[in-house]
PDB file of N, CA and C in Angstrom:
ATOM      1  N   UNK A   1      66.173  65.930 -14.678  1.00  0.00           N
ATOM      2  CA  UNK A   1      66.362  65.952 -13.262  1.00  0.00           C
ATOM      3  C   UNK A   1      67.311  64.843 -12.861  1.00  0.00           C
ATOM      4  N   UNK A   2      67.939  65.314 -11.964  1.00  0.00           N
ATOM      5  CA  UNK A   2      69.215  64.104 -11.600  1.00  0.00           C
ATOM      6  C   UNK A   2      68.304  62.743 -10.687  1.00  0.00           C
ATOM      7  N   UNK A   3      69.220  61.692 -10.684  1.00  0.00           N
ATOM      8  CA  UNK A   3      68.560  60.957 -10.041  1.00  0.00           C
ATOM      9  C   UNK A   3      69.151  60.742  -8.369  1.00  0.00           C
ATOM     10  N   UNK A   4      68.584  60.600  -7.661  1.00  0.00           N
ATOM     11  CA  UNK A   4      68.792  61.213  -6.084  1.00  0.00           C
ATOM     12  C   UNK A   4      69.023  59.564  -5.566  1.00  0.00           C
ATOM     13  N   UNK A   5      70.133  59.566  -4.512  1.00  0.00           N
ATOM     14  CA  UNK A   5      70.323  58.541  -3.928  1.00  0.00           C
ATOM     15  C   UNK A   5      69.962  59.148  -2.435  1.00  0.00           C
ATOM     16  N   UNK A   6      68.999  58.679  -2.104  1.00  0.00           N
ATOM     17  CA  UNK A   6      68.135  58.908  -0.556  1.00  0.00           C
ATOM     18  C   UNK A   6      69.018  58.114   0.578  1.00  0.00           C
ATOM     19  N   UNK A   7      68.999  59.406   1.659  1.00  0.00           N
ATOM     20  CA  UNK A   7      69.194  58.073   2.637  1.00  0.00           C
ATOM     21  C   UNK A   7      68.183  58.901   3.989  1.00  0.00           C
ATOM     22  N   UNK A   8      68.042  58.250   5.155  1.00  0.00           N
ATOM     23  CA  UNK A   8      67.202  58.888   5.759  1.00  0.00           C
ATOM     24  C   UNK A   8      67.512  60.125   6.241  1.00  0.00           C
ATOM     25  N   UNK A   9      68.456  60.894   5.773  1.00  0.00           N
ATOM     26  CA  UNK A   9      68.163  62.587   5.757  1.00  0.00           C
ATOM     27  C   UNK A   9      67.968  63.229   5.103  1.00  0.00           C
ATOM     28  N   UNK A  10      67.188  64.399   5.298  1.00  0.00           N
ATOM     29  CA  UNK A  10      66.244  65.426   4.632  1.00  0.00           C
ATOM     30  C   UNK A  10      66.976  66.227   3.696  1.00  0.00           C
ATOM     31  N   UNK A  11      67.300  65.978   2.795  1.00  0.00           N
ATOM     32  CA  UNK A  11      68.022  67.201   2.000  1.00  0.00           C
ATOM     33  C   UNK A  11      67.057  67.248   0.889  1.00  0.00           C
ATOM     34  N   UNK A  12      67.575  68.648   0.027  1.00  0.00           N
ATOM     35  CA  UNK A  12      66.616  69.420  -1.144  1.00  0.00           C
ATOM     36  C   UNK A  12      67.704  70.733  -1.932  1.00  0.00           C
ATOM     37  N   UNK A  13      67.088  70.817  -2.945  1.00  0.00           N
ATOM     38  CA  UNK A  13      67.686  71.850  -3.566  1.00  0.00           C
ATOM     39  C   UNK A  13      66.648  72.405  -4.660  1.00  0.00           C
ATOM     40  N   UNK A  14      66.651  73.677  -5.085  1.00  0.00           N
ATOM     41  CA  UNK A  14      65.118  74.470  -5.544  1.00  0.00           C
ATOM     42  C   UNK A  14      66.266  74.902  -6.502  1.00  0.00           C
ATOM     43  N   UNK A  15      66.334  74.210  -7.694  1.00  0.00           N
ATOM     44  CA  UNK A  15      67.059  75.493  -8.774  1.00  0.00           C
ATOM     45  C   UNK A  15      65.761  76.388  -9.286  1.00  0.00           C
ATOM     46  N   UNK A  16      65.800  77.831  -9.433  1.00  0.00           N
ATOM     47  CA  UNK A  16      64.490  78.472  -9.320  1.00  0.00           C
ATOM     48  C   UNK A  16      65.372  80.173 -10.430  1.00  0.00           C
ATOM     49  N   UNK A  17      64.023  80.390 -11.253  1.00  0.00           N
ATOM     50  CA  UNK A  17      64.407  81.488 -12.066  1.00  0.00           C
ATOM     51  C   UNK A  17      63.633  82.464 -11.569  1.00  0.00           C
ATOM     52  N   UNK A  18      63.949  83.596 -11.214  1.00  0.00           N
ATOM     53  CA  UNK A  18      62.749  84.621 -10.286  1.00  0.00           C
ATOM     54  C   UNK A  18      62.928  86.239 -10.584  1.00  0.00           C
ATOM     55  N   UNK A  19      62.257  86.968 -10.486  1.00  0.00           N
ATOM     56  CA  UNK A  19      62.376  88.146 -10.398  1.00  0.00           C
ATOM     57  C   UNK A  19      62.225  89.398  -9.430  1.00  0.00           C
ATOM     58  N   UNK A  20      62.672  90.252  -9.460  1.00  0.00           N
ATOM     59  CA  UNK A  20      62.052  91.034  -8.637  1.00  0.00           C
ATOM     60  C   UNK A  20      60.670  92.146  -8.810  1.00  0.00           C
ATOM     61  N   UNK A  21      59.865  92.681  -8.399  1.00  0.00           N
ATOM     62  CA  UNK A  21      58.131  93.011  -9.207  1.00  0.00           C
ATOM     63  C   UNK A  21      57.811  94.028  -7.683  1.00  0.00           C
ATOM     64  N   UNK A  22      57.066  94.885  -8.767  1.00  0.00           N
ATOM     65  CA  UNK A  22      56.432  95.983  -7.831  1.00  0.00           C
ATOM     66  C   UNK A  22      57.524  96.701  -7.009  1.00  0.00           C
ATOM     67  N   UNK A  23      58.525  97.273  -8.165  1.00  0.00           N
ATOM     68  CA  UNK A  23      59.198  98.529  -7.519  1.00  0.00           C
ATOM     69  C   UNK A  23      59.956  97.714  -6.455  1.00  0.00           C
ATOM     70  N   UNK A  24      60.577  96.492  -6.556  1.00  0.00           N
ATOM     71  CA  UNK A  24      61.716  95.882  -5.641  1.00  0.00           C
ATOM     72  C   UNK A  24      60.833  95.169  -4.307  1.00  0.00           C
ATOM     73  N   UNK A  25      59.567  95.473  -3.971  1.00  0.00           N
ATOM     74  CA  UNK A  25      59.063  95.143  -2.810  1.00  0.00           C
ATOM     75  C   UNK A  25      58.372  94.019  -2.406  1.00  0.00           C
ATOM     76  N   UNK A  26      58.378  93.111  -3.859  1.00  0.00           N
ATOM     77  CA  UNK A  26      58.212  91.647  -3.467  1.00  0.00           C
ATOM     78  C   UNK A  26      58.696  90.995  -4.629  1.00  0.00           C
ATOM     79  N   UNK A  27      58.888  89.763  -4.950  1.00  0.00           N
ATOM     80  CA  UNK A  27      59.422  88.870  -5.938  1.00  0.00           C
ATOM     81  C   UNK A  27      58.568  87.646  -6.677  1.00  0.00           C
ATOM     82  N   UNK A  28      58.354  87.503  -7.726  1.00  0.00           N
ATOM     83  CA  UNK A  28      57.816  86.230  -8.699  1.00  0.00           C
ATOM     84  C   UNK A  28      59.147  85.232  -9.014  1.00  0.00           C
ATOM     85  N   UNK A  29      58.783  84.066  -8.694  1.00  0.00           N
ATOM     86  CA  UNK A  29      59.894  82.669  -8.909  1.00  0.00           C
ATOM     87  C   UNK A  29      58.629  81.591  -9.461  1.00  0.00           C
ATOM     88  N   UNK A  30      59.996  80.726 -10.441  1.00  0.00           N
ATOM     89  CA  UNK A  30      59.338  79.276 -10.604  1.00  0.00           C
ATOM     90  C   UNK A  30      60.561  78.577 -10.198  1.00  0.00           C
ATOM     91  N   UNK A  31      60.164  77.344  -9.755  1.00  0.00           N
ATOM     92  CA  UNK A  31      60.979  76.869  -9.202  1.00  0.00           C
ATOM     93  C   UNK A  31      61.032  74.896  -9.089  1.00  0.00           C
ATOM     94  N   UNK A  32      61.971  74.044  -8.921  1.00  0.00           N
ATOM     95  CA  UNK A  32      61.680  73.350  -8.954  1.00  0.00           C
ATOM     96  C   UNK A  32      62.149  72.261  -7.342  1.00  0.00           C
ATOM     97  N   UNK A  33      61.354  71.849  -6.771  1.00  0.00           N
ATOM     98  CA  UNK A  33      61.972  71.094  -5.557  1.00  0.00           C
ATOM     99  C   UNK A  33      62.797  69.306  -6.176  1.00  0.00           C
ATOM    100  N   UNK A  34      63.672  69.490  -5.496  1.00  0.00           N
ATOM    101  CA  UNK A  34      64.643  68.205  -6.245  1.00  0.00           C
ATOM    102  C   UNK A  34      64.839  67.880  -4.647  1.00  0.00           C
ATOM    103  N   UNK A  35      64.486  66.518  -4.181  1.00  0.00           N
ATOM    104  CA  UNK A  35      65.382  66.136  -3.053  1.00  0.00           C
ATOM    105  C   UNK A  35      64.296  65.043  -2.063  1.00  0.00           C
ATOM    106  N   UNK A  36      65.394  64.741  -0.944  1.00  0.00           N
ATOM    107  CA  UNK A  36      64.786  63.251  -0.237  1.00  0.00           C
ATOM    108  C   UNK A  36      64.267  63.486   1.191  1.00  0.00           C
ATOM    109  N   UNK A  37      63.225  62.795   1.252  1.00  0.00           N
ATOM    110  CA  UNK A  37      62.382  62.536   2.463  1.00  0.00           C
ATOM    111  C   UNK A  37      62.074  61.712   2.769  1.00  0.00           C
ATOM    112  N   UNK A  38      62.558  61.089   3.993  1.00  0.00           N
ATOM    113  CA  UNK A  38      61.587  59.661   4.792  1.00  0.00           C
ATOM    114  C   UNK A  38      62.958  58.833   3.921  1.00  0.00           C
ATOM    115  N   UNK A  39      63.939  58.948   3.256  1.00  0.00           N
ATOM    116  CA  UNK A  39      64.587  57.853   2.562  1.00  0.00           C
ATOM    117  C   UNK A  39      64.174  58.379   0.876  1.00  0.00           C
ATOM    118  N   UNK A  40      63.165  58.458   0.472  1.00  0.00           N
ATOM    119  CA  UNK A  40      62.552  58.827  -1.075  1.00  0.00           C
ATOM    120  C   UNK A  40      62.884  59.840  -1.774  1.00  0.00           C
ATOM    121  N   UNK A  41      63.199  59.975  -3.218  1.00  0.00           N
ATOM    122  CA  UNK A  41      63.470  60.910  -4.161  1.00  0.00           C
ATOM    123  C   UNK A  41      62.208  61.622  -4.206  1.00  0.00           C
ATOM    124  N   UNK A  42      62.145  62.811  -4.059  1.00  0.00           N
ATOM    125  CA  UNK A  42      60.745  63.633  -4.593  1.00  0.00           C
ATOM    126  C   UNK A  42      61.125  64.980  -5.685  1.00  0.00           C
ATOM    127  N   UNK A  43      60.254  65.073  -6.397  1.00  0.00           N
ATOM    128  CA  UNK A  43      60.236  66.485  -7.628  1.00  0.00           C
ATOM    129  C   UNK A  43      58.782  67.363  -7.490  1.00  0.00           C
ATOM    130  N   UNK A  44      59.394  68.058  -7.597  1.00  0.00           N
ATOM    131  CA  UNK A  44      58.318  68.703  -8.177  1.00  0.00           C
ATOM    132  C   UNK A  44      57.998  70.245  -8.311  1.00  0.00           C
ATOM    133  N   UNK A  45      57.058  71.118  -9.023  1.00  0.00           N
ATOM    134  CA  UNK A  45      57.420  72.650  -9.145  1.00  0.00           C
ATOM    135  C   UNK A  45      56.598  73.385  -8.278  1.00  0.00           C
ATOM    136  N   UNK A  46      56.869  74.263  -8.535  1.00  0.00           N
ATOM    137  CA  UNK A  46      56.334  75.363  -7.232  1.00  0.00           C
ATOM    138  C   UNK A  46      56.332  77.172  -7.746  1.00  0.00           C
ATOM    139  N   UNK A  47      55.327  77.804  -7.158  1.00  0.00           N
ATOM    140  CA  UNK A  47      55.536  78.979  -8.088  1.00  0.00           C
ATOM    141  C   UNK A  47      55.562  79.849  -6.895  1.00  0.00           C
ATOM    142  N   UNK A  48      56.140  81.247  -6.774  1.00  0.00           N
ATOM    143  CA  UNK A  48      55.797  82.294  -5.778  1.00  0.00           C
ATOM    144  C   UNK A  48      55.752  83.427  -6.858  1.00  0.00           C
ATOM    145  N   UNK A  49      54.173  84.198  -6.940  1.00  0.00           N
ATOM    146  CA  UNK A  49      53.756  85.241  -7.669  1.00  0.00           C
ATOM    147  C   UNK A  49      53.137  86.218  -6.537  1.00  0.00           C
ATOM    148  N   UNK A  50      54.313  87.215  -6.527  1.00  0.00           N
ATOM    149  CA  UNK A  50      54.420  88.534  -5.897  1.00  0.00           C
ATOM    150  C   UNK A  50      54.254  88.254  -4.386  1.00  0.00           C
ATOM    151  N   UNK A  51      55.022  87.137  -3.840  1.00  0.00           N
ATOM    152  CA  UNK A  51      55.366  86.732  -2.786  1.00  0.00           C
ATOM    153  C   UNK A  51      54.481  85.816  -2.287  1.00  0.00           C
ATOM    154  N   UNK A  52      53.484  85.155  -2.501  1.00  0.00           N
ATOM    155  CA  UNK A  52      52.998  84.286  -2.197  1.00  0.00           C
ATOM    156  C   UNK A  52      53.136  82.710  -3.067  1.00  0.00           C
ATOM    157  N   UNK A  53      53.659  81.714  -2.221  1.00  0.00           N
ATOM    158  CA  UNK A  53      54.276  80.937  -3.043  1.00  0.00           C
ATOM    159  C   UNK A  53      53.169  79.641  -3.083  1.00  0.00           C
ATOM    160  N   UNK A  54      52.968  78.520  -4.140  1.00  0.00           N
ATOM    161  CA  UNK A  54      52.389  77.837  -4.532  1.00  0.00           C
ATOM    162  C   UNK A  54      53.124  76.785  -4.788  1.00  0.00           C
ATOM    163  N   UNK A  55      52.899  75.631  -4.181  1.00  0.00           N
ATOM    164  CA  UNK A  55      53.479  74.431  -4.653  1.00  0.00           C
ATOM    165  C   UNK A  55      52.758  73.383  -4.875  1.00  0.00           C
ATOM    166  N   UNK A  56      53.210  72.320  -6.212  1.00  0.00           N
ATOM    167  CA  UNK A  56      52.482  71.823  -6.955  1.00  0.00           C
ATOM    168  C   UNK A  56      52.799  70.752  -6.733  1.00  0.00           C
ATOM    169  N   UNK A  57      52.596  69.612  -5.628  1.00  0.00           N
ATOM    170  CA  UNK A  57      53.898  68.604  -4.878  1.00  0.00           C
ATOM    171  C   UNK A  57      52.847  67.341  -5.264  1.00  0.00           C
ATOM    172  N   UNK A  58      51.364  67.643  -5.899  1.00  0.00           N
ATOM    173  CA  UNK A  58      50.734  66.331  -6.353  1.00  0.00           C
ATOM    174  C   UNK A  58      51.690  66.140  -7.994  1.00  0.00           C
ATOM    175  N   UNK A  59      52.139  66.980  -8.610  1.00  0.00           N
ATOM    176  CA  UNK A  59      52.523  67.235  -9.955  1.00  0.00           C
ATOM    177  C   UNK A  59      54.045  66.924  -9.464  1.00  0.00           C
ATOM    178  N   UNK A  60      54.226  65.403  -9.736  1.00  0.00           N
ATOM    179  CA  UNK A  60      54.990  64.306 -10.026  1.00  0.00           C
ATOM    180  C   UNK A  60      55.977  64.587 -11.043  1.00  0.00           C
ATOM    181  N   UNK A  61      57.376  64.377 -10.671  1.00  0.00           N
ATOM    182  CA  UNK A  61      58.468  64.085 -11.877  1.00  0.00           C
ATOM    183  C   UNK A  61      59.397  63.159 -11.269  1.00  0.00           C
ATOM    184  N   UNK A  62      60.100  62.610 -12.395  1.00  0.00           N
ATOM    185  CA  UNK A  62      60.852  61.220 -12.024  1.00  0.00           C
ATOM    186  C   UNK A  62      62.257  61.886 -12.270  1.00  0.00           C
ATOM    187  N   UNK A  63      63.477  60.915 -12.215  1.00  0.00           N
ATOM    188  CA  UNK A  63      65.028  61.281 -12.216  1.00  0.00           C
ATOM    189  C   UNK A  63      64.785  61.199 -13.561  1.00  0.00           C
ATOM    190  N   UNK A  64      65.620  61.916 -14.576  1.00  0.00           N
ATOM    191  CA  UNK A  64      65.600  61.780 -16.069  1.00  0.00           C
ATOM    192  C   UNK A  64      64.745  62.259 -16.823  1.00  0.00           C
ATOM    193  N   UNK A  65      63.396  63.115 -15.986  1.00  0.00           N
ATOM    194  CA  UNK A  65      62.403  64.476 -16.741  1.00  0.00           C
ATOM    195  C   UNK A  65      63.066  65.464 -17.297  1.00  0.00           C
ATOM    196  N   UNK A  66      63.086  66.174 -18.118  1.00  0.00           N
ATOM    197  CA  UNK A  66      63.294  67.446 -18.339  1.00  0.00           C
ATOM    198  C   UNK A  66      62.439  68.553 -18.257  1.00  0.00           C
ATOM    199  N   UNK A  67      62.636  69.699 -17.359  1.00  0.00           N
ATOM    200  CA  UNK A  67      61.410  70.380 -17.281  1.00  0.00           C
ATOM    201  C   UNK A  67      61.874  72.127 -17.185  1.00  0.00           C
ATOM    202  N   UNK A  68      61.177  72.550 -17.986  1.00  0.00           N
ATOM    203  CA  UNK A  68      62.484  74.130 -18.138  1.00  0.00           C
ATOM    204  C   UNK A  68      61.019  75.249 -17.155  1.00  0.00           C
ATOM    205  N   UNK A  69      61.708  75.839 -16.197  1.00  0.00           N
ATOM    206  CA  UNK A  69      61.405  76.768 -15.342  1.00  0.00           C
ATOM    207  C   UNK A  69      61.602  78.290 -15.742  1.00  0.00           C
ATOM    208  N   UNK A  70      60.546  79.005 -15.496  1.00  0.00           N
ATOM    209  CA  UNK A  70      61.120  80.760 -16.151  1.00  0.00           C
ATOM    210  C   UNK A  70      59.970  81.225 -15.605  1.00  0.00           C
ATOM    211  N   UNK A  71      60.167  82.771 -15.495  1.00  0.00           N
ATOM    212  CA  UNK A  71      59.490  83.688 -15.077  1.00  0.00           C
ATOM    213  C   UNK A  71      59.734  84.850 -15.808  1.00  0.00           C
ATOM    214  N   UNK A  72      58.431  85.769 -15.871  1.00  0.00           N
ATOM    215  CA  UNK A  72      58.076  86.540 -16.831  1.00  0.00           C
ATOM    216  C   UNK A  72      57.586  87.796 -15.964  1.00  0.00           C
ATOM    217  N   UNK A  73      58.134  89.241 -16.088  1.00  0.00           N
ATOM    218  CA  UNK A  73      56.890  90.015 -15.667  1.00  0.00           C
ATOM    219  C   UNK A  73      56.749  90.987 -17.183  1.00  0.00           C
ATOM    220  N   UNK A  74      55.447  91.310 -16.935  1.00  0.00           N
ATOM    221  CA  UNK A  74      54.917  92.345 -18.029  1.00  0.00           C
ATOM    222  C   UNK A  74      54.535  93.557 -16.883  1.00  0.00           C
ATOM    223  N   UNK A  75      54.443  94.449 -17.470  1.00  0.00           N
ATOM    224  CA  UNK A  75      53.383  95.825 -17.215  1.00  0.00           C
ATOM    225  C   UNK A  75      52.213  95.527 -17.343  1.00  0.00           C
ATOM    226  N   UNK A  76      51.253  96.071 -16.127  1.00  0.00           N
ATOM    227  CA  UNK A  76      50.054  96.167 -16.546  1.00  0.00           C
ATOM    228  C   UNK A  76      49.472  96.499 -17.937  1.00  0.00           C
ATOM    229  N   UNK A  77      48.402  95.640 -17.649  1.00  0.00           N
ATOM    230  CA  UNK A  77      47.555  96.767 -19.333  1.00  0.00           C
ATOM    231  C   UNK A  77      47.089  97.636 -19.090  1.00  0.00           C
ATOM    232  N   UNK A  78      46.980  98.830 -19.531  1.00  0.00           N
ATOM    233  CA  UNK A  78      46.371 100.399 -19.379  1.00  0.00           C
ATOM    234  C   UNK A  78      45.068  99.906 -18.849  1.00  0.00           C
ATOM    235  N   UNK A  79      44.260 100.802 -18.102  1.00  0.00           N
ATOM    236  CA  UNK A  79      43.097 100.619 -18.148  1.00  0.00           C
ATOM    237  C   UNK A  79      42.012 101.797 -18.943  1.00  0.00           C
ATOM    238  N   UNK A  80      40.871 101.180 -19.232  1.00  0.00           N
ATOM    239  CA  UNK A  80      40.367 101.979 -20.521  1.00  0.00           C
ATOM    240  C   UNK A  80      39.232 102.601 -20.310  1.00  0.00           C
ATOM    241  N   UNK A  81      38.926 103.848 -20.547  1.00  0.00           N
ATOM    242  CA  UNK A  81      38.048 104.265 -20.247  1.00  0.00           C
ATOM    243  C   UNK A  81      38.160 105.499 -18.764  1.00  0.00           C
TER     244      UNK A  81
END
Protein backbone atom coordinates (compact mmCIF):
# COMPACT_ATOMS: atom_id res chain seq x y z
CA UNK A 1 0.00 0.00 0.00
CA UNK A 2 1.37 3.42 -0.87
CA UNK A 3 2.15 5.69 1.77
CA UNK A 4 -0.41 8.73 1.88
CA UNK A 5 0.62 12.27 2.60
CA UNK A 6 -2.68 13.68 4.45
CA UNK A 7 -3.69 17.00 4.51
CA UNK A 8 -7.04 18.11 5.90
CA UNK A 9 -9.02 16.93 2.85
CA UNK A 10 -10.98 13.93 2.45
CA UNK A 11 -9.71 11.95 -0.33
CA UNK A 12 -9.77 7.91 -0.98
CA UNK A 13 -9.36 5.48 -3.60
CA UNK A 14 -10.91 1.61 -3.46
CA UNK A 15 -8.71 -0.42 -5.97
CA UNK A 16 -11.40 -3.34 -5.89
CA UNK A 17 -11.66 -6.82 -8.01
CA UNK A 18 -15.52 -7.60 -8.48
CA UNK A 19 -17.90 -9.41 -10.39
CA UNK A 20 -21.02 -9.47 -11.74
CA UNK A 21 -23.62 -12.60 -9.99
CA UNK A 22 -27.14 -13.64 -10.37
CA UNK A 23 -27.80 -13.23 -14.06
CA UNK A 24 -26.19 -9.45 -14.15
CA UNK A 25 -28.63 -8.19 -11.32
CA UNK A 26 -26.31 -7.55 -8.56
CA UNK A 27 -22.44 -7.67 -8.05
CA UNK A 28 -19.68 -9.38 -5.47
CA UNK A 29 -16.35 -7.01 -4.89
CA UNK A 30 -13.32 -7.08 -2.54
CA UNK A 31 -11.94 -4.18 -2.16
CA UNK A 32 -9.51 -2.12 -0.49
CA UNK A 33 -10.07 1.62 1.08
CA UNK A 34 -6.62 3.60 0.73
CA UNK A 35 -6.97 7.31 1.80
CA UNK A 36 -7.13 10.46 4.38
CA UNK A 37 -9.39 11.73 6.99
CA UNK A 38 -9.34 14.42 9.66
CA UNK A 39 -5.48 14.89 8.20
CA UNK A 40 -4.69 10.72 8.76
CA UNK A 41 -3.70 7.86 6.41
CA UNK A 42 -6.36 5.07 6.78
CA UNK A 43 -6.52 1.25 5.05
CA UNK A 44 -8.43 -1.04 5.10
CA UNK A 45 -10.76 -3.94 3.23
CA UNK A 46 -14.19 -4.17 2.60
CA UNK A 47 -16.34 -6.78 0.87
CA UNK A 48 -19.83 -6.34 -1.13
CA UNK A 49 -21.42 -10.04 -1.60
CA UNK A 50 -24.39 -9.82 -3.96
CA UNK A 51 -24.77 -6.19 -3.22
CA UNK A 52 -24.57 -5.77 0.20
CA UNK A 53 -21.32 -4.35 1.20
CA UNK A 54 -19.18 -5.01 4.42
CA UNK A 55 -16.43 -3.10 5.68
CA UNK A 56 -13.72 -4.19 7.82
CA UNK A 57 -12.34 -0.52 8.96
CA UNK A 58 -11.29 -2.12 12.66
CA UNK A 59 -8.84 -4.46 10.30
CA UNK A 60 -5.84 -2.08 10.20
CA UNK A 61 -3.04 -1.79 7.43
CA UNK A 62 -0.07 0.47 7.35
CA UNK A 63 1.80 2.24 4.06
CA UNK A 64 4.14 -0.68 2.87
CA UNK A 65 1.45 -3.87 3.59
CA UNK A 66 0.91 -5.99 0.87
CA UNK A 67 -2.46 -7.34 0.63
CA UNK A 68 -3.89 -9.14 -2.63
CA UNK A 69 -7.82 -8.66 -3.12
CA UNK A 70 -10.02 -11.17 -5.48
CA UNK A 71 -13.30 -12.38 -5.91
CA UNK A 72 -14.64 -15.64 -6.79
CA UNK A 73 -18.14 -16.83 -7.90
CA UNK A 74 -19.01 -20.58 -8.09
CA UNK A 75 -22.43 -22.20 -8.97
CA UNK A 76 -24.50 -23.38 -6.53
CA UNK A 77 -24.20 -26.95 -5.28
CA UNK A 78 -27.04 -29.13 -6.63
CA UNK A 79 -29.36 -29.81 -4.09
CA UNK A 80 -29.91 -33.50 -3.09
CA UNK A 81 -32.56 -35.37 -2.68
Amino acid sequence: MPALACTSAYRAITPVAGVEVNSSSTYSSAFLFVGCQNGKAGYFPALVINGTESKYSATRFSAGDVIKVYTKVTPRAPRSG
